[in-house]
PDB file of N, CA and C in Angstrom:
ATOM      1  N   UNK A   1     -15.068  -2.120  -6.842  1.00  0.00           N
ATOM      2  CA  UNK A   1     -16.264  -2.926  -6.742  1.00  0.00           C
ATOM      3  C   UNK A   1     -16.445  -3.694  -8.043  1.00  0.00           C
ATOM      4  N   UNK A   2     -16.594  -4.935  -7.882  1.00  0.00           N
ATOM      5  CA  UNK A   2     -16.636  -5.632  -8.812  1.00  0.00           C
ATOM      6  C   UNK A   2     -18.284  -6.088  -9.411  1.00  0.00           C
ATOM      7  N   UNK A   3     -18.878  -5.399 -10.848  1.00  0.00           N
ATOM      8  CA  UNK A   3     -19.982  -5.828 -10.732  1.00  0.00           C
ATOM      9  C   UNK A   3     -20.415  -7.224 -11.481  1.00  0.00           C
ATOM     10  N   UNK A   4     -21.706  -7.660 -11.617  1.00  0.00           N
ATOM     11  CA  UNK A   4     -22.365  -8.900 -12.400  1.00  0.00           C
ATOM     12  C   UNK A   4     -22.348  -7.943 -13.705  1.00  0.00           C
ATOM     13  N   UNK A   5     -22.288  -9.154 -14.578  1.00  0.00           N
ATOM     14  CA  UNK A   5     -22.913  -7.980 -16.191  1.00  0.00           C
ATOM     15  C   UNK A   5     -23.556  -9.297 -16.342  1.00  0.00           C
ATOM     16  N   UNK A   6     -24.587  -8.982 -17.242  1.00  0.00           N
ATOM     17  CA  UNK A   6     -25.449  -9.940 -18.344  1.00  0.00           C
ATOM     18  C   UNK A   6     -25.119 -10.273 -19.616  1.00  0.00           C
ATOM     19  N   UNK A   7     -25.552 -11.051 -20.305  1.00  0.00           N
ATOM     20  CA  UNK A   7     -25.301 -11.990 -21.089  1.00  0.00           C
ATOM     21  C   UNK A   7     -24.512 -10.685 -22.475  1.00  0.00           C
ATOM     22  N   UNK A   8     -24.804  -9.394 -22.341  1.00  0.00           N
ATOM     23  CA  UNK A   8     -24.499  -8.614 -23.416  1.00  0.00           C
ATOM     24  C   UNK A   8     -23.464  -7.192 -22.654  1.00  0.00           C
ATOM     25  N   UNK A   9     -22.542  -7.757 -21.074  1.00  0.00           N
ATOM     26  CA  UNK A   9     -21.638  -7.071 -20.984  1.00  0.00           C
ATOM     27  C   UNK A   9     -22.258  -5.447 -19.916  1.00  0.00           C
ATOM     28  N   UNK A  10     -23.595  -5.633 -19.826  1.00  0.00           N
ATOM     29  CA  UNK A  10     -24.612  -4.613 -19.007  1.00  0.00           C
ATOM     30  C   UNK A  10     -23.870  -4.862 -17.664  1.00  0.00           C
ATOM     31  N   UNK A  11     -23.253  -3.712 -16.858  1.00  0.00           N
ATOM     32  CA  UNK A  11     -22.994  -4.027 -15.773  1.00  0.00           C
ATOM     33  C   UNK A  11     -24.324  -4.231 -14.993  1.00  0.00           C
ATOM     34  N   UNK A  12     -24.677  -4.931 -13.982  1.00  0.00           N
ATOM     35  CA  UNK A  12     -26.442  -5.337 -13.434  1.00  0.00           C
ATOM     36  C   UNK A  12     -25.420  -4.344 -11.612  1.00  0.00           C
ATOM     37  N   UNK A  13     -26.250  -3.237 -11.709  1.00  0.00           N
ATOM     38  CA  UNK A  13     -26.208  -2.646 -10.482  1.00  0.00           C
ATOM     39  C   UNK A  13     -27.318  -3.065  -9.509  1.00  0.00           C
ATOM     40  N   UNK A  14     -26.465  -2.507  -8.224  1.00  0.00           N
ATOM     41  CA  UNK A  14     -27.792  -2.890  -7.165  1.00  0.00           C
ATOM     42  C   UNK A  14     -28.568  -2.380  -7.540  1.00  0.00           C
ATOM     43  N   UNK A  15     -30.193  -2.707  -6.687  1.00  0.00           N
ATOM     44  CA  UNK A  15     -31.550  -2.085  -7.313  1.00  0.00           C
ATOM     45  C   UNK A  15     -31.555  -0.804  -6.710  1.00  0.00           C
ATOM     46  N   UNK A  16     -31.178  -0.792  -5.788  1.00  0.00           N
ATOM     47  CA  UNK A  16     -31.363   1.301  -4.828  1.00  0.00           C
ATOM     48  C   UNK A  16     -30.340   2.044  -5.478  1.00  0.00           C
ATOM     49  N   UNK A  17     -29.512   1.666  -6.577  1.00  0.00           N
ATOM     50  CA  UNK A  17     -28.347   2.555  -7.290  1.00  0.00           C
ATOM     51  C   UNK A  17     -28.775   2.452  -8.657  1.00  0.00           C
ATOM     52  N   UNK A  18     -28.987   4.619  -8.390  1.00  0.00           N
ATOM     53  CA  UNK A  18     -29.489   5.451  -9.519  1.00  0.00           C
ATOM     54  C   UNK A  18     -28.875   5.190 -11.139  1.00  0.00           C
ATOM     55  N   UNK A  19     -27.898   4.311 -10.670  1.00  0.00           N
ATOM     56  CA  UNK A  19     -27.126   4.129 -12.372  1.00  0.00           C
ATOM     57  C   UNK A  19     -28.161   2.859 -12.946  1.00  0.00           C
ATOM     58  N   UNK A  20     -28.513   2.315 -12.223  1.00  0.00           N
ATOM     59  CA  UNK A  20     -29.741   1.296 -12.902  1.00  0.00           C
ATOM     60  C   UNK A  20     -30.620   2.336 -14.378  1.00  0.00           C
ATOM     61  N   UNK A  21     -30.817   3.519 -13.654  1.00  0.00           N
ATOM     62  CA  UNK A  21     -31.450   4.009 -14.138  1.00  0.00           C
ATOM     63  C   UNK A  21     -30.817   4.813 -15.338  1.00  0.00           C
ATOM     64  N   UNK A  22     -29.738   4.873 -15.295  1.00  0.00           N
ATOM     65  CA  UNK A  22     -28.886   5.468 -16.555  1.00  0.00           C
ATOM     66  C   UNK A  22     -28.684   4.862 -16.983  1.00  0.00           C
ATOM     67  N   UNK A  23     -28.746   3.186 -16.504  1.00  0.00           N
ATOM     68  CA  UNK A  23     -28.252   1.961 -17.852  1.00  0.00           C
ATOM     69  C   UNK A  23     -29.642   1.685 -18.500  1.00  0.00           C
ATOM     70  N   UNK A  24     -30.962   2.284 -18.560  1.00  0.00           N
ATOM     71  CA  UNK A  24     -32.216   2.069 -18.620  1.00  0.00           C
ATOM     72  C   UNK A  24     -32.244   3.370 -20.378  1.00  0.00           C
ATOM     73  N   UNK A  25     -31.919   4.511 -19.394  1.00  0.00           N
ATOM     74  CA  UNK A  25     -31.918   5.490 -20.125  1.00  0.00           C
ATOM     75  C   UNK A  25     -31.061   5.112 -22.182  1.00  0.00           C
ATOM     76  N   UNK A  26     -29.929   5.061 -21.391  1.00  0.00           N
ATOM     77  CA  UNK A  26     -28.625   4.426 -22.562  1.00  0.00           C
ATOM     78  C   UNK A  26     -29.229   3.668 -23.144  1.00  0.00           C
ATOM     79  N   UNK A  27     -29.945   2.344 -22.861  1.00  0.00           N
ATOM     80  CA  UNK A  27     -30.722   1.190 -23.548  1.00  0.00           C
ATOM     81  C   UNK A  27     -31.567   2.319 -24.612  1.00  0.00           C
ATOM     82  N   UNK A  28     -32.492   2.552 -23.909  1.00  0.00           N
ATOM     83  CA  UNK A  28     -33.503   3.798 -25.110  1.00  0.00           C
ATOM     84  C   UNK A  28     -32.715   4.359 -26.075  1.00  0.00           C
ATOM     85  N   UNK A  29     -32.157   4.825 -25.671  1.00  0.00           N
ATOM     86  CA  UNK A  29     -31.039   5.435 -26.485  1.00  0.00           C
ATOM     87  C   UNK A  29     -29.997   4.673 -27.343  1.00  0.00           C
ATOM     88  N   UNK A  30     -29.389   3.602 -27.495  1.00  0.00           N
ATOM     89  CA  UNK A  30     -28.865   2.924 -27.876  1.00  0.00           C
ATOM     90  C   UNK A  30     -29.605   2.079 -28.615  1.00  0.00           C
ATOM     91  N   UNK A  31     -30.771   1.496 -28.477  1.00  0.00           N
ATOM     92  CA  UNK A  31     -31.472   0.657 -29.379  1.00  0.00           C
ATOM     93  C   UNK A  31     -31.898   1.373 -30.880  1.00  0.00           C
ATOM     94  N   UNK A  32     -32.324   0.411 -31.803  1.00  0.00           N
ATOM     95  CA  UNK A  32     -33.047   1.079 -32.509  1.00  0.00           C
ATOM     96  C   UNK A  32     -34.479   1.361 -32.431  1.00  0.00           C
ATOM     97  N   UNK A  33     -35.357   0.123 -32.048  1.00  0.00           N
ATOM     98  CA  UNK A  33     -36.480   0.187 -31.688  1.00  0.00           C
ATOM     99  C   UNK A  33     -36.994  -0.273 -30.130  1.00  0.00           C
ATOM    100  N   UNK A  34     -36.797   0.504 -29.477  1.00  0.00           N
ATOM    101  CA  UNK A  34     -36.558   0.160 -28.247  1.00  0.00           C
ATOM    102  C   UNK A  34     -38.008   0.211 -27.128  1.00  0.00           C
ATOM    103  N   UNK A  35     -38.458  -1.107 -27.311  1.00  0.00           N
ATOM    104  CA  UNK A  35     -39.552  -1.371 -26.955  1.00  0.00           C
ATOM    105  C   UNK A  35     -39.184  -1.937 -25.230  1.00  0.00           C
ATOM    106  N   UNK A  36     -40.273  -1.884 -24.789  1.00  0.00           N
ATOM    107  CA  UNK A  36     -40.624  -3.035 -23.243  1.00  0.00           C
ATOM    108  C   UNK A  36     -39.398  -3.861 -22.737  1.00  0.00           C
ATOM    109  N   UNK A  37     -39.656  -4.640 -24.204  1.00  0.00           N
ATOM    110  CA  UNK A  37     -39.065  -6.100 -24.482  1.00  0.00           C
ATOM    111  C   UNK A  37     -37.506  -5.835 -24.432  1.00  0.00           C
ATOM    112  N   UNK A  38     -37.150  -5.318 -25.649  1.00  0.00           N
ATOM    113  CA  UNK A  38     -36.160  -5.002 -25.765  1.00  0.00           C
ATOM    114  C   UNK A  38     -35.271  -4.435 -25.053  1.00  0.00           C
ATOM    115  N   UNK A  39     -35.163  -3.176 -24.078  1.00  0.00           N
ATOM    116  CA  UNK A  39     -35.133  -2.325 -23.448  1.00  0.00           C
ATOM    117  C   UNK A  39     -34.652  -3.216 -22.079  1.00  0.00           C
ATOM    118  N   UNK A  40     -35.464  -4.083 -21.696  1.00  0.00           N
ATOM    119  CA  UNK A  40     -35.260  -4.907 -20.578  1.00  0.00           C
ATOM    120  C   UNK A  40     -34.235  -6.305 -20.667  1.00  0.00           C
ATOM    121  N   UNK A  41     -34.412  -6.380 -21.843  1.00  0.00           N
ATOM    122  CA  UNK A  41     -33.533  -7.089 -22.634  1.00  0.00           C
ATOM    123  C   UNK A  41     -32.006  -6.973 -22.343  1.00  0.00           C
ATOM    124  N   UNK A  42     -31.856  -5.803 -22.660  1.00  0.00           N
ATOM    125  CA  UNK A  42     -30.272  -5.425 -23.126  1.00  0.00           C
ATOM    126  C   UNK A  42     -30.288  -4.860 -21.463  1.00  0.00           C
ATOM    127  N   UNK A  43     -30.920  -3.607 -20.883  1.00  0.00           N
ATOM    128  CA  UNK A  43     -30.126  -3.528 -19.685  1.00  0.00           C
ATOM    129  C   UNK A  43     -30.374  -4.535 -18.639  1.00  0.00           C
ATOM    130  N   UNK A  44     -30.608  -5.763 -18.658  1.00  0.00           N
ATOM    131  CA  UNK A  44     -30.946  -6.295 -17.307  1.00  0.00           C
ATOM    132  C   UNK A  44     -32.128  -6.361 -16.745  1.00  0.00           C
ATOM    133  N   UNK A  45     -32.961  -5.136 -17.047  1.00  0.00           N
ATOM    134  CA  UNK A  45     -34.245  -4.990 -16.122  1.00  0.00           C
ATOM    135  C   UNK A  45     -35.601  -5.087 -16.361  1.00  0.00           C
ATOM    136  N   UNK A  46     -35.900  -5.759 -15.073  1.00  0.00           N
ATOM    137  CA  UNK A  46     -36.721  -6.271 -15.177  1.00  0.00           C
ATOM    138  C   UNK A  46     -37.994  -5.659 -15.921  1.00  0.00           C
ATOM    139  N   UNK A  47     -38.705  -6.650 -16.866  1.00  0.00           N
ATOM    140  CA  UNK A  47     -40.014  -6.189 -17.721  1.00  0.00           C
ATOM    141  C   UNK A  47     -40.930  -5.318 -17.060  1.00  0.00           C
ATOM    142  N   UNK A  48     -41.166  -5.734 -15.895  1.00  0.00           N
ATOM    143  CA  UNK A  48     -42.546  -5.279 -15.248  1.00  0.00           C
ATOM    144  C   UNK A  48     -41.705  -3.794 -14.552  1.00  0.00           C
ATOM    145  N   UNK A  49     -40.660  -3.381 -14.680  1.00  0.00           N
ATOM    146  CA  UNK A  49     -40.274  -2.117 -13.922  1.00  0.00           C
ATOM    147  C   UNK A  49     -40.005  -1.214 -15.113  1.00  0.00           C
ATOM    148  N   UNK A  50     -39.781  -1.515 -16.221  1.00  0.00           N
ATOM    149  CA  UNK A  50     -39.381  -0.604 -16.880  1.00  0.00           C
ATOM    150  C   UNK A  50     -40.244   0.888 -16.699  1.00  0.00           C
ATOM    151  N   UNK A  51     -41.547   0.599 -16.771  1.00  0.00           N
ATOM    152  CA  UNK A  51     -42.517   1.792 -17.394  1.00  0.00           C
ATOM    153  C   UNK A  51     -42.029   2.310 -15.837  1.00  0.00           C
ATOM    154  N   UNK A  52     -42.279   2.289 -14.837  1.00  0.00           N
ATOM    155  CA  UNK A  52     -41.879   2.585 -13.523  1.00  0.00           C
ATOM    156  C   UNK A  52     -41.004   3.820 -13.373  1.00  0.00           C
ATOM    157  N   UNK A  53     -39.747   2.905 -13.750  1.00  0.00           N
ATOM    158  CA  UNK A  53     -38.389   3.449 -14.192  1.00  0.00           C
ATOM    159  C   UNK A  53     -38.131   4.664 -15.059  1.00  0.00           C
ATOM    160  N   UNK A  54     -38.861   4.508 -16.023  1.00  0.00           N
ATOM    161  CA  UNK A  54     -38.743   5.901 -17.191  1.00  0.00           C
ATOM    162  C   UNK A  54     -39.515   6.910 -16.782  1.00  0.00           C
ATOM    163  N   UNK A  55     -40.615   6.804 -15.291  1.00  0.00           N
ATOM    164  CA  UNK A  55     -41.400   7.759 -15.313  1.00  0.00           C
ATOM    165  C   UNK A  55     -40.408   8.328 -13.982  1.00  0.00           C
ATOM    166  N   UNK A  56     -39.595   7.679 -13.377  1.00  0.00           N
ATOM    167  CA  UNK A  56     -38.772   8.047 -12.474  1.00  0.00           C
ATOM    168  C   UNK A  56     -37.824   8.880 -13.086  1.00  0.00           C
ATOM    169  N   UNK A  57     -36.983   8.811 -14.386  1.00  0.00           N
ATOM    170  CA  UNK A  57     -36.407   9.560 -15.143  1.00  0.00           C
ATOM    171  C   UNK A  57     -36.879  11.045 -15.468  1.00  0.00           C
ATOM    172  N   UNK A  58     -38.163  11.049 -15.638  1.00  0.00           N
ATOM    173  CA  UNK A  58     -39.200  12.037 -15.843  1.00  0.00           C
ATOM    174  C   UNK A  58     -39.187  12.744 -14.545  1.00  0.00           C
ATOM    175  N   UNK A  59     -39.347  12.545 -14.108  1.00  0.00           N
ATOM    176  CA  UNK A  59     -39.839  13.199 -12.358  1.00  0.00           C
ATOM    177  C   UNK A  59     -38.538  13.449 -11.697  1.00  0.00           C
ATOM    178  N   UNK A  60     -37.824  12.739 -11.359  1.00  0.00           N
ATOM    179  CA  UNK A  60     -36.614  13.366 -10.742  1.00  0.00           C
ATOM    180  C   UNK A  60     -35.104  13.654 -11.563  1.00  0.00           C
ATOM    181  N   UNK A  61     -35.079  13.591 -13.046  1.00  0.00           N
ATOM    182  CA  UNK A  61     -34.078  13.830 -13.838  1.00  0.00           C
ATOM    183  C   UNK A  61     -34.857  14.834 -14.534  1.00  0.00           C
ATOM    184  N   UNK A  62     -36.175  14.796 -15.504  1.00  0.00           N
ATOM    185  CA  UNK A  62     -36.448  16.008 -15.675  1.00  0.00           C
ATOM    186  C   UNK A  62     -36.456  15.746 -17.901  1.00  0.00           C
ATOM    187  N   UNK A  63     -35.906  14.164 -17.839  1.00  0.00           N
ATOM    188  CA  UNK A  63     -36.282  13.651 -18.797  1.00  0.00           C
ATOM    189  C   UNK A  63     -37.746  13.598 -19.965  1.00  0.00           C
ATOM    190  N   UNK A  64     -37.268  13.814 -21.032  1.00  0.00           N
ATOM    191  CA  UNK A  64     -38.598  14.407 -21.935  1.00  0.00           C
ATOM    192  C   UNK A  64     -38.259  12.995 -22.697  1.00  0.00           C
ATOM    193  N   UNK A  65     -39.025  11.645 -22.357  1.00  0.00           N
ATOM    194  CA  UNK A  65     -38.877  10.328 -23.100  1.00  0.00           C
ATOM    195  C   UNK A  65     -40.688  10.103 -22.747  1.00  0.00           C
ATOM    196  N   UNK A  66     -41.518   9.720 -24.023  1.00  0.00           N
ATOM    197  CA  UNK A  66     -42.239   8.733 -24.058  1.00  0.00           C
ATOM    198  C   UNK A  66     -42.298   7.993 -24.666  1.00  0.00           C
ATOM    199  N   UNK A  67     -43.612   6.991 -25.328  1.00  0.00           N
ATOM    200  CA  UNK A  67     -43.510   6.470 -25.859  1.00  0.00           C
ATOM    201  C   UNK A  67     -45.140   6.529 -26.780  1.00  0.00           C
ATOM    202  N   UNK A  68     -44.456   6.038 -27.731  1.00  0.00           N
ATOM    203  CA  UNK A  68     -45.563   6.018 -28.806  1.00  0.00           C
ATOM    204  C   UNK A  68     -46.241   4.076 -29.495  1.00  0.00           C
ATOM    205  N   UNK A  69     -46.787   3.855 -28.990  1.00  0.00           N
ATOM    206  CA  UNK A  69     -47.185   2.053 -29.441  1.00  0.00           C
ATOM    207  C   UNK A  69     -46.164   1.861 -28.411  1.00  0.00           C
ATOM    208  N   UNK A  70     -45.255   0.645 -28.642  1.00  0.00           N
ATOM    209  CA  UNK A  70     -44.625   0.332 -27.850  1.00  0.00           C
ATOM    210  C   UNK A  70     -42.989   0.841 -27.512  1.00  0.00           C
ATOM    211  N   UNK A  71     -42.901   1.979 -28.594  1.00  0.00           N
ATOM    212  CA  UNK A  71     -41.543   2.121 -28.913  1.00  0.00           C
ATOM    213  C   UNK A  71     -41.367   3.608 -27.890  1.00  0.00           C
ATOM    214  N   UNK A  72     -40.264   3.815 -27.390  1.00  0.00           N
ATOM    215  CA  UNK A  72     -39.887   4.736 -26.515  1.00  0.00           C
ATOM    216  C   UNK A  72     -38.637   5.870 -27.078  1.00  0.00           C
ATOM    217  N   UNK A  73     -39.555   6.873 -27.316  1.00  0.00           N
ATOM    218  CA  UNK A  73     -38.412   8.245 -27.993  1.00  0.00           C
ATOM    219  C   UNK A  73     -38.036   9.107 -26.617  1.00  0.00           C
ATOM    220  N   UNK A  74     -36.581   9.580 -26.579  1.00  0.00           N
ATOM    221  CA  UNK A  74     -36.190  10.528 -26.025  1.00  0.00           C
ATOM    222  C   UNK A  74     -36.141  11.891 -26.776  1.00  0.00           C
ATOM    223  N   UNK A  75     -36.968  12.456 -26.307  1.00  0.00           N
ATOM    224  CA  UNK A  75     -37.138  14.071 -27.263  1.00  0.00           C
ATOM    225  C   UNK A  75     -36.119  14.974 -26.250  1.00  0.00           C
ATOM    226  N   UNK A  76     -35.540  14.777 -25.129  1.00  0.00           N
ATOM    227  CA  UNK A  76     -34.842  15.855 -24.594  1.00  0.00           C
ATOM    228  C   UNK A  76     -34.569  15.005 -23.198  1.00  0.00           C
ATOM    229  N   UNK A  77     -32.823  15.463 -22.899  1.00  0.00           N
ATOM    230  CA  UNK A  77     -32.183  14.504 -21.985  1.00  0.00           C
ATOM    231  C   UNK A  77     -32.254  15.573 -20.285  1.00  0.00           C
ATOM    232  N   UNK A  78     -32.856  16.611 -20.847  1.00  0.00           N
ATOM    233  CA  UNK A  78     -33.350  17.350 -19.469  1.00  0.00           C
ATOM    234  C   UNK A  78     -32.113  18.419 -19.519  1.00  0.00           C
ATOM    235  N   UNK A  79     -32.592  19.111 -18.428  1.00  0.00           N
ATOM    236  CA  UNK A  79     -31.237  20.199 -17.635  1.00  0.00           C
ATOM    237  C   UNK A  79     -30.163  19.265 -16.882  1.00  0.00           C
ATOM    238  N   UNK A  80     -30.492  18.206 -16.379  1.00  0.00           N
ATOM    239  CA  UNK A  80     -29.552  17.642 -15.410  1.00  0.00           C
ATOM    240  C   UNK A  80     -28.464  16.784 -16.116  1.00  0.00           C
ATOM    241  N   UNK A  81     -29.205  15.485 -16.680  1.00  0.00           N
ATOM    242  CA  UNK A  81     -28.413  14.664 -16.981  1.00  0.00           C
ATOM    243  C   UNK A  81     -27.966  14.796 -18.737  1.00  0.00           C
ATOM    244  N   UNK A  82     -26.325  14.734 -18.536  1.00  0.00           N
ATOM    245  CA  UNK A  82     -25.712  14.856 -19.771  1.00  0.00           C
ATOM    246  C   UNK A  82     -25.296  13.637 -20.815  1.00  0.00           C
ATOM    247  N   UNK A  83     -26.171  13.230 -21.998  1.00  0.00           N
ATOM    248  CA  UNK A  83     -26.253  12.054 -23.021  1.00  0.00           C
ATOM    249  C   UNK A  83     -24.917  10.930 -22.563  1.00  0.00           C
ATOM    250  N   UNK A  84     -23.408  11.685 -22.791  1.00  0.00           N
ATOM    251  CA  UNK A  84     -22.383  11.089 -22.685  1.00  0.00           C
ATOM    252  C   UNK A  84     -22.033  10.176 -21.369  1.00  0.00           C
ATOM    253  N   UNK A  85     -22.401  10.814 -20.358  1.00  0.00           N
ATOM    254  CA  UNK A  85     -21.979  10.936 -18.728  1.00  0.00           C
ATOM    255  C   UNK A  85     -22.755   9.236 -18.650  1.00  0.00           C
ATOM    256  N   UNK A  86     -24.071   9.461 -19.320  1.00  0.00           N
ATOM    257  CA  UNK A  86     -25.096   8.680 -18.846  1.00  0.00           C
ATOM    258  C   UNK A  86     -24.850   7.075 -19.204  1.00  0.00           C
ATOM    259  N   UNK A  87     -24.285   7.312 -20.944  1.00  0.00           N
ATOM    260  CA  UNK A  87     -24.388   6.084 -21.684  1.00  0.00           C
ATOM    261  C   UNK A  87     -23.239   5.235 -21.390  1.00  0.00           C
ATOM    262  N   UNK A  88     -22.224   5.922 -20.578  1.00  0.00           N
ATOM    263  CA  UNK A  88     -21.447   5.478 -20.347  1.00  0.00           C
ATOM    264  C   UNK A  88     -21.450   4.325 -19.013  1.00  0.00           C
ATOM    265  N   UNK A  89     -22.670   4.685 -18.359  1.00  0.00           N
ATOM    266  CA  UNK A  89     -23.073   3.466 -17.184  1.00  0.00           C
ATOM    267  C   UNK A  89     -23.389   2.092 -18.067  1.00  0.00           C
ATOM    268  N   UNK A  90     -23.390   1.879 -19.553  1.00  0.00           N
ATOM    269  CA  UNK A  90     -24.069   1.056 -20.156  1.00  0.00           C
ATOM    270  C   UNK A  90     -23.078  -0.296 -20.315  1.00  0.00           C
ATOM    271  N   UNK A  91     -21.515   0.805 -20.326  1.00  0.00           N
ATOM    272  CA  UNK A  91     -20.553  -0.220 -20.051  1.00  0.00           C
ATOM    273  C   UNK A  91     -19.407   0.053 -19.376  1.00  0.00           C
ATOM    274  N   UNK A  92     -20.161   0.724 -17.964  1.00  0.00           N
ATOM    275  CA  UNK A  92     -18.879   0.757 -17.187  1.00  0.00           C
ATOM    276  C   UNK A  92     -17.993   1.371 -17.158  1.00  0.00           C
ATOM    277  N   UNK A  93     -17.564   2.332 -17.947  1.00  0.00           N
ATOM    278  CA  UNK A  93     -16.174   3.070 -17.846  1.00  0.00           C
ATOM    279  C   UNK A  93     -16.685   4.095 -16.960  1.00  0.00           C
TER     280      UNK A  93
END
């Protein structure tokens, strides 16, 4: 399957495929200050879904990420999903 990437190499998955959400995760994780803006920036997605998205991480991954002002800390990647496995949706391998 051949995907779209964005301007910075983000593969852009369909919207009903859960790796959206690991290329969301990786962004947090990969930025330094990884705000709204930013965040939506680098993976593709859209501004107005992000907050959405991370609370979906929370609830069905089990993810310990909030945020403080605008900036978004991951304090704990859960029981399920493993840091490496994840960041790696960011570019595809």
């Amino acid at each position: 399957m051949s995907l779209l990437r964005n301007q910075f190499g983000v593969p852009q998955y369909p919207q009903s495929d859960v790796r959206r959400l690991f290329v969301l995760l990786a962004a947090i994780d990969l930025l330094e200050r990884p705000t709204q803006s930013a965040v939506a920036d680098l993976s593709g997605h859209p501004r107005t879904a992000v907050d959405a998205d991370v609370q979906r991480l929370r609830e069905e991954f089990g993810v310990n990420l909030y945020r403080v002002g605008e900036v978004y800390h991951i304090e704990s990647w859960g029981d399920v999903l493993q840091k490496p496995g994840v960041c790696r949706h960011l570019k595809a391998i």
